[in-house]
C-alpha atoms as a PDB file:
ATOM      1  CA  UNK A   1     135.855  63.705 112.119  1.00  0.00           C
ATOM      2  CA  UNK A   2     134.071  67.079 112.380  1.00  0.00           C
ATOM      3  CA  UNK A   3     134.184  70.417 109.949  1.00  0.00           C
ATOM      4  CA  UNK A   4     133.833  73.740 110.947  1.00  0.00           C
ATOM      5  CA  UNK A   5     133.321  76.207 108.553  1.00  0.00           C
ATOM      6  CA  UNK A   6     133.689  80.186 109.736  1.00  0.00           C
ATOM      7  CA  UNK A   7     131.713  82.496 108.497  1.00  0.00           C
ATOM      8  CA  UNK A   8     133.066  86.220 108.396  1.00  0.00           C
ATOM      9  CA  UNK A   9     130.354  88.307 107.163  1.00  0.00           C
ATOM     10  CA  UNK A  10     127.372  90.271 108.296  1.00  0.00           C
ATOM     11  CA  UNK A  11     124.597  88.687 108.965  1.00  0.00           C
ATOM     12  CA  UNK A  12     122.921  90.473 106.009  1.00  0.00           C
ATOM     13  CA  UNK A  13     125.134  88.618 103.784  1.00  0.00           C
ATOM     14  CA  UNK A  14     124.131  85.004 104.697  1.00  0.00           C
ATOM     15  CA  UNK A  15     120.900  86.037 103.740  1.00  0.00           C
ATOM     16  CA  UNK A  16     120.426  84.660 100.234  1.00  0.00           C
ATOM     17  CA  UNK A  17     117.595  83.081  97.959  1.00  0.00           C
ATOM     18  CA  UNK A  18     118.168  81.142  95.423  1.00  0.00           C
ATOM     19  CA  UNK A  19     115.937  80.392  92.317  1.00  0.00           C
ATOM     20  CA  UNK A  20     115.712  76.790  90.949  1.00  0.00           C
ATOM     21  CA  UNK A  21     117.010  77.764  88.037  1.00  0.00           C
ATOM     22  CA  UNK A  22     119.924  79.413  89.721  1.00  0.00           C
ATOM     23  CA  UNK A  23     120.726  76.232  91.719  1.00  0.00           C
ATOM     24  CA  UNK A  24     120.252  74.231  88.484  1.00  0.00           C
ATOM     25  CA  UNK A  25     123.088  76.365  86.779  1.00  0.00           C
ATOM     26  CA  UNK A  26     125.337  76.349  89.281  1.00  0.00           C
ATOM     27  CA  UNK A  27     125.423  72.316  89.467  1.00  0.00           C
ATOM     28  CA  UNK A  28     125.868  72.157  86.066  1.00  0.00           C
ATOM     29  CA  UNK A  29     128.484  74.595  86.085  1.00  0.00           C
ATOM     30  CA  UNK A  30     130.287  72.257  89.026  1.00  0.00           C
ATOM     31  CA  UNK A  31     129.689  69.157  86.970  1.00  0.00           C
ATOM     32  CA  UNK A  32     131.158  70.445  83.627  1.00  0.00           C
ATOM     33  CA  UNK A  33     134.253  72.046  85.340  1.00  0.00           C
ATOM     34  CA  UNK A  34     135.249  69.584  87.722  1.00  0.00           C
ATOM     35  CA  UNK A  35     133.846  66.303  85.591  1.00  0.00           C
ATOM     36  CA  UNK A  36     132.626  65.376  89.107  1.00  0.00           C
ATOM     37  CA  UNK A  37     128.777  64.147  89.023  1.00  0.00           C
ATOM     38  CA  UNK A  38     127.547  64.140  93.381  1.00  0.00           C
ATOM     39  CA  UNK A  39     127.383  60.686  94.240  1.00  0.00           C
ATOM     40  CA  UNK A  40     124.969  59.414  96.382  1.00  0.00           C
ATOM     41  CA  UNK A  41     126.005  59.273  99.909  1.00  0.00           C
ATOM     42  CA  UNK A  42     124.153  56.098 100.459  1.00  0.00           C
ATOM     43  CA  UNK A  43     126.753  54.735  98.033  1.00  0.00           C
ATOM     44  CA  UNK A  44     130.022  55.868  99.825  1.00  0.00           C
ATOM     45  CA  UNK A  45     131.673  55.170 102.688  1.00  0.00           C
ATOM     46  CA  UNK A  46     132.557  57.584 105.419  1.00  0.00           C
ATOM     47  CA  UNK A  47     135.605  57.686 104.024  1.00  0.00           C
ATOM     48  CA  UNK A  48     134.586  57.934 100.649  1.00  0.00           C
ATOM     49  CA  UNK A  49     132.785  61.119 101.837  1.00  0.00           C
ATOM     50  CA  UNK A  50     135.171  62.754 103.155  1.00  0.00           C
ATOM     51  CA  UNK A  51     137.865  62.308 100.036  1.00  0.00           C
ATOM     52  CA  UNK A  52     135.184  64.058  97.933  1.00  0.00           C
ATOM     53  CA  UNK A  53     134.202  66.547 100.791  1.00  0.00           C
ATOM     54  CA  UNK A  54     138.283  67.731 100.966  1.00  0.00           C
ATOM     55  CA  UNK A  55     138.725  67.691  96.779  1.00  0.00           C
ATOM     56  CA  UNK A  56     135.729  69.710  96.598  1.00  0.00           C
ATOM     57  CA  UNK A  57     137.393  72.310  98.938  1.00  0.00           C
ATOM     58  CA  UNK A  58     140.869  72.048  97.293  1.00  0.00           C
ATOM     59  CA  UNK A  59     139.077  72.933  94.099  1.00  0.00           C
ATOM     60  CA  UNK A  60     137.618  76.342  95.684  1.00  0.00           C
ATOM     61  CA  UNK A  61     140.619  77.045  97.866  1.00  0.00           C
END
């Protein structure tokens, strides 16, 4: 199975730097609102992947 995701911005948007700390909020943000902690992908299946690939964009849809 392959993903494509489109991206309809200026290039000036994609341009964006994150701090640690930023990136550190922001998964604990996702893990206190969705209860969802990111597995290991070592430990899943393909299949297992992709269920928590497609809830994850359900969630932000």
């Amino acid at each position: 199975m392959h993903y494509v995701i489109w991206f309809n911005g200026a290039y000036e948007d994609a341009i964006t730097n994150y701090s640690q700390e930023q990136l550190d909020e922001y998964t604990d943000r996702y893990q206190t609102r969705y209860g969802i902690y990111k597995p290991s992908t070592s430990d899943m299946s393909n299949e297992e992947i992709e269920r928590f690939f497609s809830k994850l964009l359900k969630t932000w849809g």
